[in-house]
C-alpha atoms as a PDB file:
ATOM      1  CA  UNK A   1     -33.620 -28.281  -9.250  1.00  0.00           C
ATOM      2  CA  UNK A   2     -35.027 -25.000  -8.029  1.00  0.00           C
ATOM      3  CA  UNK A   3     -32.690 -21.882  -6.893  1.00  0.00           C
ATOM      4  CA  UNK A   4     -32.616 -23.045  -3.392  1.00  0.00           C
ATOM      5  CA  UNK A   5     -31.881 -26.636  -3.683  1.00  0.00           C
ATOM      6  CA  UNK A   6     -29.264 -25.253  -6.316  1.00  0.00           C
ATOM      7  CA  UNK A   7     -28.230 -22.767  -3.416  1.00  0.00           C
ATOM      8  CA  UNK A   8     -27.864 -25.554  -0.403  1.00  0.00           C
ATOM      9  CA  UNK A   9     -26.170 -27.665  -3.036  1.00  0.00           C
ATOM     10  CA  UNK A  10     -23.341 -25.173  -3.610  1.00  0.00           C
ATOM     11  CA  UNK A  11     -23.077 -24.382  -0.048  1.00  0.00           C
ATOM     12  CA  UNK A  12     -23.154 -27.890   0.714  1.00  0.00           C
ATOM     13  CA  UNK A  13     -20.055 -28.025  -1.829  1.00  0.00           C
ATOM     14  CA  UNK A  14     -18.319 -24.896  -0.576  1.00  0.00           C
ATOM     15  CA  UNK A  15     -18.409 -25.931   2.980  1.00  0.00           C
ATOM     16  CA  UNK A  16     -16.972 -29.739   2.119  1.00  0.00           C
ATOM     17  CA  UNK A  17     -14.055 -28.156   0.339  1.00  0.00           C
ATOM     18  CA  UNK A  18     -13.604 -26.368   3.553  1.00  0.00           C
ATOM     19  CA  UNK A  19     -14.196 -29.294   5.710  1.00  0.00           C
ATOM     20  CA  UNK A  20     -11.565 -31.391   3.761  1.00  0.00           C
ATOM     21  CA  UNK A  21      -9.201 -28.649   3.853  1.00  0.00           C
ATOM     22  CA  UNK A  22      -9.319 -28.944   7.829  1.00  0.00           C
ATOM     23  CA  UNK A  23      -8.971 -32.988   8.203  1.00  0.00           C
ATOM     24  CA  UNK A  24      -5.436 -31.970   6.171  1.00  0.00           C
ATOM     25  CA  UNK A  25      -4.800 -29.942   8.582  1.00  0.00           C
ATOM     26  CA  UNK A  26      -4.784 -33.042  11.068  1.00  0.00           C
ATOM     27  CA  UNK A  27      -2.761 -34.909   8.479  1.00  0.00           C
ATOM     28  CA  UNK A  28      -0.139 -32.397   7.881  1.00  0.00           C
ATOM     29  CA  UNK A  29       0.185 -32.307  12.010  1.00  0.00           C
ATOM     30  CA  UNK A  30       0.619 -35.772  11.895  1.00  0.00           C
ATOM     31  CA  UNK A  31       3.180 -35.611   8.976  1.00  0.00           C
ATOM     32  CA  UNK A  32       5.099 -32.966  10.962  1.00  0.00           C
ATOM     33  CA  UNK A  33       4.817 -34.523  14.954  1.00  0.00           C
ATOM     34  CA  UNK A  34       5.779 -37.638  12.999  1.00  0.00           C
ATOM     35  CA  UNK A  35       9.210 -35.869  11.270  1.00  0.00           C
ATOM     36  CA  UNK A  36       9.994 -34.585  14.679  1.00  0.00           C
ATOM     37  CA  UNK A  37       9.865 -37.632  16.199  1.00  0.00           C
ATOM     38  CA  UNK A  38      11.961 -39.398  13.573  1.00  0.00           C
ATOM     39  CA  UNK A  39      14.225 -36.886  14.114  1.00  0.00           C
ATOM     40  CA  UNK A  40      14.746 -37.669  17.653  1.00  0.00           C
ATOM     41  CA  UNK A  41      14.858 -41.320  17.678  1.00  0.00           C
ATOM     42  CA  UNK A  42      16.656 -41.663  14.439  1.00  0.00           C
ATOM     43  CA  UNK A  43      18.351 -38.461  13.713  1.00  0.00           C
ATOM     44  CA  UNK A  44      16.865 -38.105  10.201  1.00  0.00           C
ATOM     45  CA  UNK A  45      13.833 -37.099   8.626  1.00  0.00           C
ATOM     46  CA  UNK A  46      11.284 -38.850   6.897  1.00  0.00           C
ATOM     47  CA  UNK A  47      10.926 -39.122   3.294  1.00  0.00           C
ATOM     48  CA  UNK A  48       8.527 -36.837   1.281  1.00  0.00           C
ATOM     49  CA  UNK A  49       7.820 -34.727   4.792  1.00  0.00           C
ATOM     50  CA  UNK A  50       8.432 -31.045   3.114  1.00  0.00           C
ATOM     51  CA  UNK A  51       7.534 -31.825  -0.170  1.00  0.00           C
ATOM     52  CA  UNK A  52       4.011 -32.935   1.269  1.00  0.00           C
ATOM     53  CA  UNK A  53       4.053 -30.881   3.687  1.00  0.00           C
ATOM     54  CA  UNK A  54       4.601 -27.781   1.334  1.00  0.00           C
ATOM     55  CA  UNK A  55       1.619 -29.111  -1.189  1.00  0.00           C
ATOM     56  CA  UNK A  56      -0.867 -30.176   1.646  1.00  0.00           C
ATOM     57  CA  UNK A  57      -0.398 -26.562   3.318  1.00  0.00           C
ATOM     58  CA  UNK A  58      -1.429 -25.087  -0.330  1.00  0.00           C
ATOM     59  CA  UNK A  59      -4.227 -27.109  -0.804  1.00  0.00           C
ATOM     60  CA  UNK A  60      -5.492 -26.453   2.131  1.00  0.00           C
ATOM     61  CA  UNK A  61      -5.379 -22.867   1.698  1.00  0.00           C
ATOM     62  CA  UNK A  62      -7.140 -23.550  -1.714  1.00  0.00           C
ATOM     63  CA  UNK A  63      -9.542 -25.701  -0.247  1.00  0.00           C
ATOM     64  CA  UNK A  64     -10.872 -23.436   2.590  1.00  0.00           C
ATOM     65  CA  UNK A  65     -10.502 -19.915  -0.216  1.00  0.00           C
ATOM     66  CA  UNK A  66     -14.460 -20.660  -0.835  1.00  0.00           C
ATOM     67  CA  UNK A  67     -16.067 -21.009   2.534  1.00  0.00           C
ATOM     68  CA  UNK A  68     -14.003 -17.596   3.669  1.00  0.00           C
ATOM     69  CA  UNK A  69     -15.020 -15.765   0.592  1.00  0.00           C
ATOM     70  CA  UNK A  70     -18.458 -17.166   0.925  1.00  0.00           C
ATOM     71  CA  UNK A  71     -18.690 -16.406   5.213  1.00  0.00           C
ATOM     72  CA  UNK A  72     -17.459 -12.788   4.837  1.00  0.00           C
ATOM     73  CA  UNK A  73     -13.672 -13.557   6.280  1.00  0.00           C
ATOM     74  CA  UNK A  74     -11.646 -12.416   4.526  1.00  0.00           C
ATOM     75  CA  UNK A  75      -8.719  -9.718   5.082  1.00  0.00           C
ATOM     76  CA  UNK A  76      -9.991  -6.328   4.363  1.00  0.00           C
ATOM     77  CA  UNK A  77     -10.739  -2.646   5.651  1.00  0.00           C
ATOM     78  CA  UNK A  78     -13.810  -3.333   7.453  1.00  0.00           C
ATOM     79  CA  UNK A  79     -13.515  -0.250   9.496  1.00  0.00           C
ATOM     80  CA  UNK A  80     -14.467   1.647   5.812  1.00  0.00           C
ATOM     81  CA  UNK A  81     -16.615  -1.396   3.992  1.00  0.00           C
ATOM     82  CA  UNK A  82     -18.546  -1.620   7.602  1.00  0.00           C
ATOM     83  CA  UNK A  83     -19.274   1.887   8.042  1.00  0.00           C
ATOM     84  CA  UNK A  84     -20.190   2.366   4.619  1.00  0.00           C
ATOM     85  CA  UNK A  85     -22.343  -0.532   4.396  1.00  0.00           C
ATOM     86  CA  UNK A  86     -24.464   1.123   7.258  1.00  0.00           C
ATOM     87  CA  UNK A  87     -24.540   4.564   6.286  1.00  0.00           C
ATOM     88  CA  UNK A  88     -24.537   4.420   2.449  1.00  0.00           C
ATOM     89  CA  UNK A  89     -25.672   0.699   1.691  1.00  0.00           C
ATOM     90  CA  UNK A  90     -25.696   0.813  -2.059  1.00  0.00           C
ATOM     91  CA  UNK A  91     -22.136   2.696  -2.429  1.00  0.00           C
ATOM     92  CA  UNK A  92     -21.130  -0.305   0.145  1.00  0.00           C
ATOM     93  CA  UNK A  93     -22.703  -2.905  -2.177  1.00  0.00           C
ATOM     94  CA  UNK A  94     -21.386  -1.363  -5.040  1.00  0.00           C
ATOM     95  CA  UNK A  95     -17.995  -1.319  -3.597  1.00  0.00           C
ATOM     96  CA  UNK A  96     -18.651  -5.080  -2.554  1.00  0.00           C
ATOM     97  CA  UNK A  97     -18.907  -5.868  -5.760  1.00  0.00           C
ATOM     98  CA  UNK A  98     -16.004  -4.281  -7.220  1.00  0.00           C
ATOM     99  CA  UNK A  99     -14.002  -6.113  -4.505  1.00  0.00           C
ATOM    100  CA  UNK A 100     -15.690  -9.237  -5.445  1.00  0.00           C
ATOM    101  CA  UNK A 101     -15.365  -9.006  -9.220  1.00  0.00           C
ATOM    102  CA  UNK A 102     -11.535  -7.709  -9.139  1.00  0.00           C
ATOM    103  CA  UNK A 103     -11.019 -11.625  -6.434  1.00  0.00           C
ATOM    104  CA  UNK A 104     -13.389 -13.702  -9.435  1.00  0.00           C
ATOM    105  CA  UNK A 105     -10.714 -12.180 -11.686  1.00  0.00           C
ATOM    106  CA  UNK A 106      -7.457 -12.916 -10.260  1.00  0.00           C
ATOM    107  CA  UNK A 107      -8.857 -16.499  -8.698  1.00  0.00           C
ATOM    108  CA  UNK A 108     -10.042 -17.767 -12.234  1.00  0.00           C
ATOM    109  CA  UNK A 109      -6.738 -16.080 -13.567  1.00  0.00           C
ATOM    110  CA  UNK A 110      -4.547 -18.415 -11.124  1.00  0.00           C
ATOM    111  CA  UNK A 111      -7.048 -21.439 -12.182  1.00  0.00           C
ATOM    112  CA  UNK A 112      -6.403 -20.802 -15.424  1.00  0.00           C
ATOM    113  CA  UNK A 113      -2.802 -20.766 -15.099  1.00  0.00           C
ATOM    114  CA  UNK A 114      -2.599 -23.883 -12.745  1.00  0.00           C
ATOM    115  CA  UNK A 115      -4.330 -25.998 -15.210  1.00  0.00           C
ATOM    116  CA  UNK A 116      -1.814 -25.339 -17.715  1.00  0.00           C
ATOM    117  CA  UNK A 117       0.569 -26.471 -14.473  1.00  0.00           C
ATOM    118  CA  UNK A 118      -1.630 -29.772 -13.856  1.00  0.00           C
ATOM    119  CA  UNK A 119      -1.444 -30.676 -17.896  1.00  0.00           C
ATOM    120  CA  UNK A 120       2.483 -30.624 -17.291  1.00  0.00           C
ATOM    121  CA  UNK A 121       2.225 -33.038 -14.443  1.00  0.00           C
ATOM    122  CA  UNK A 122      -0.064 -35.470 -16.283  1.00  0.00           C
ATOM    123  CA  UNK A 123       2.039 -35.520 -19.424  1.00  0.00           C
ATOM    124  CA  UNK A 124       5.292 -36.023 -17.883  1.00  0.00           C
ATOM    125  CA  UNK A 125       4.788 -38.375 -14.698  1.00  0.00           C
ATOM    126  CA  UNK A 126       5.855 -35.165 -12.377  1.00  0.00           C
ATOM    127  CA  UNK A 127       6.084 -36.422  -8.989  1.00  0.00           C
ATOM    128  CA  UNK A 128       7.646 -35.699  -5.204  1.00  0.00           C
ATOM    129  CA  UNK A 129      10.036 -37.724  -3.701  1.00  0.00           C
ATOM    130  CA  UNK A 130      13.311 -39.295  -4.488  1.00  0.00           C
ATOM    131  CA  UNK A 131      13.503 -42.068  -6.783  1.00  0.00           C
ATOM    132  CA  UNK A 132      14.129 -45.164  -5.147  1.00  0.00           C
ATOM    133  CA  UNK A 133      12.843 -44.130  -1.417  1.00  0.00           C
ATOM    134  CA  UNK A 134       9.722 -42.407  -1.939  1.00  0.00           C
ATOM    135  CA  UNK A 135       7.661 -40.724  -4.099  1.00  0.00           C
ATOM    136  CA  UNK A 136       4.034 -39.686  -4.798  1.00  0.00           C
ATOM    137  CA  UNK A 137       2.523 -37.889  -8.034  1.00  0.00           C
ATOM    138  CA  UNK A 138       1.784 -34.111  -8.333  1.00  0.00           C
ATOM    139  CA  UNK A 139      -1.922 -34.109  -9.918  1.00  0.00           C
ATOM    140  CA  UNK A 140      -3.983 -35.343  -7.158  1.00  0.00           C
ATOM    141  CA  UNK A 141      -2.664 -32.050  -5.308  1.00  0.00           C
ATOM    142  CA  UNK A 142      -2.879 -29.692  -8.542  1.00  0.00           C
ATOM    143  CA  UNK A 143      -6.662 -30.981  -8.941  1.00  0.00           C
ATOM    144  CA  UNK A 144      -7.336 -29.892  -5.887  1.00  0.00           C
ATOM    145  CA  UNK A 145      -5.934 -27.044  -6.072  1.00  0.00           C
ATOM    146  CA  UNK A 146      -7.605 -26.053  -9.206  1.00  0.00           C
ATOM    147  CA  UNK A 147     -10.841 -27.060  -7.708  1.00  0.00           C
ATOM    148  CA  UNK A 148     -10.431 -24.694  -4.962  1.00  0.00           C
ATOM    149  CA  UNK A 149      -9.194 -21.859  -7.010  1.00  0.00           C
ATOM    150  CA  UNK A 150     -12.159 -22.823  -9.443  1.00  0.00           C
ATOM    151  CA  UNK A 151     -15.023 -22.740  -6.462  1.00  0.00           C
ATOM    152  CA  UNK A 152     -13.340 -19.619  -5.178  1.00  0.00           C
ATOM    153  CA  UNK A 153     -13.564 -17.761  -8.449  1.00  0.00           C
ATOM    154  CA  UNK A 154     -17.381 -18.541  -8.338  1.00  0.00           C
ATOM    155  CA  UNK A 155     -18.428 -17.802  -5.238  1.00  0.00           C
ATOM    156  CA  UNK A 156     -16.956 -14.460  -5.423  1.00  0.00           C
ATOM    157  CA  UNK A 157     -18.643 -14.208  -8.708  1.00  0.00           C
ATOM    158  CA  UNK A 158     -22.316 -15.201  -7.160  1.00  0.00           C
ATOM    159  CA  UNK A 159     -21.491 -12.333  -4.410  1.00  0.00           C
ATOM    160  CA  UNK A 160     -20.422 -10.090  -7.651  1.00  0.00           C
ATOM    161  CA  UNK A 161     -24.205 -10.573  -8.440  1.00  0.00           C
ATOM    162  CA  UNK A 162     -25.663 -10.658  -4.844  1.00  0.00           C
ATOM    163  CA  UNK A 163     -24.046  -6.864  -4.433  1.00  0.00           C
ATOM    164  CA  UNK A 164     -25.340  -5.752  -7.655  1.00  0.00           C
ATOM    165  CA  UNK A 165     -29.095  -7.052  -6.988  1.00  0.00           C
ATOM    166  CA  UNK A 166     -28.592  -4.792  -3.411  1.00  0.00           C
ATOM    167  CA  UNK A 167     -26.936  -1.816  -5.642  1.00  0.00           C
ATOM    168  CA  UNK A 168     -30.098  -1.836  -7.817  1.00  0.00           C
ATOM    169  CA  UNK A 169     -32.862  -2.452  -5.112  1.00  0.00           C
ATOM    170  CA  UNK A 170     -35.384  -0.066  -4.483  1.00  0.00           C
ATOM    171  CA  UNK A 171     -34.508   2.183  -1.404  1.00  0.00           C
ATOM    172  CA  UNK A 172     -36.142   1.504   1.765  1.00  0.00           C
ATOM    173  CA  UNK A 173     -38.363   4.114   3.119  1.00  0.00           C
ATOM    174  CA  UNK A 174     -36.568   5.501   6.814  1.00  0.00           C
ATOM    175  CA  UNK A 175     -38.741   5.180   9.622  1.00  0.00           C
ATOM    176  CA  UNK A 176     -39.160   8.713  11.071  1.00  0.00           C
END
């Protein structure tokens, strides 16, 4: 598989993540119109409504992590990463990186501790719900999390790389 077929592949995988993480969005606003029309008709709530709705709103966050990392959206001071960028590009690439390296870090960190989370689950049956009325396992939801944490982690990692190729290119000639 060459480097761009490898390339479209993971961006193929990035954006699905992201694209799953959005049809839960449309389940979880089914889940909730649905509660709040229980609520009216029947005065009580439906079973397994916060406890999904609670694990569906983290995986989603999970789920779209890589396609913001990946399409330059995320939360920070682009007032001084933009202006730098244009005025000083290789101090902006190199503080890129540093910003990408320090989120490949923590990301793979919070994997690493949510496997340890997802082992738990499998081993002792965890599960949502009340016994008797509803329930549903906790792993599909951990896996998914992990996976999103996991594809987060590298896609800030390939951009740790992408910055450092731009920190070590040559300089462009100015135009005068």
């Amino acid at each position: 598989m060459t480097m761009h077929a490898t390339r479209r592949a993971w961006n193929a995988l990035v954006d699905g993540l992201a694209a799953v993480g959005t049809l839960l969005i449309g389940v979880l606003m089914i889940i909730i119109c649905s509660d709040v029309v229980a609520r009216n008709l029947l005065g009580a709530s439906l079973p397994l409504v916060s406890e999904l709705g609670a694990l569906t709103l983290v995986m989603i966050v999970y789920l779209q992590l890589a396609a913001a990392i990946r399409h330059d959206r995320l939360a920070r001071t682009e007032l001084v990463f933009g202006a730098l960028r244009a005025s000083r590009p290789r101090l902006g690439a190199a503080l890129s990186a540093a910003f990408d390296l320090v989120g490949a870090a923590a990301l793979a960190a919070l994997a690493w501790s949510t496997i340890s989370i997802l082992e738990r689950d499998l081993r002792s049956g965890q599960f949502i719900g009340v016994t008797g009325v509803m329930t549903a396992p906790t792993w599909p939801f951990r896996v998914l999390i992990v996976l999103g944490l996991a594809v987060s982690a590298i896609q800030f990692a390939i951009q740790v790389v992408e910055a450092l190729r731009a920190v070590a290119a040559p300089r462009e000639e100015s135009a005068s």
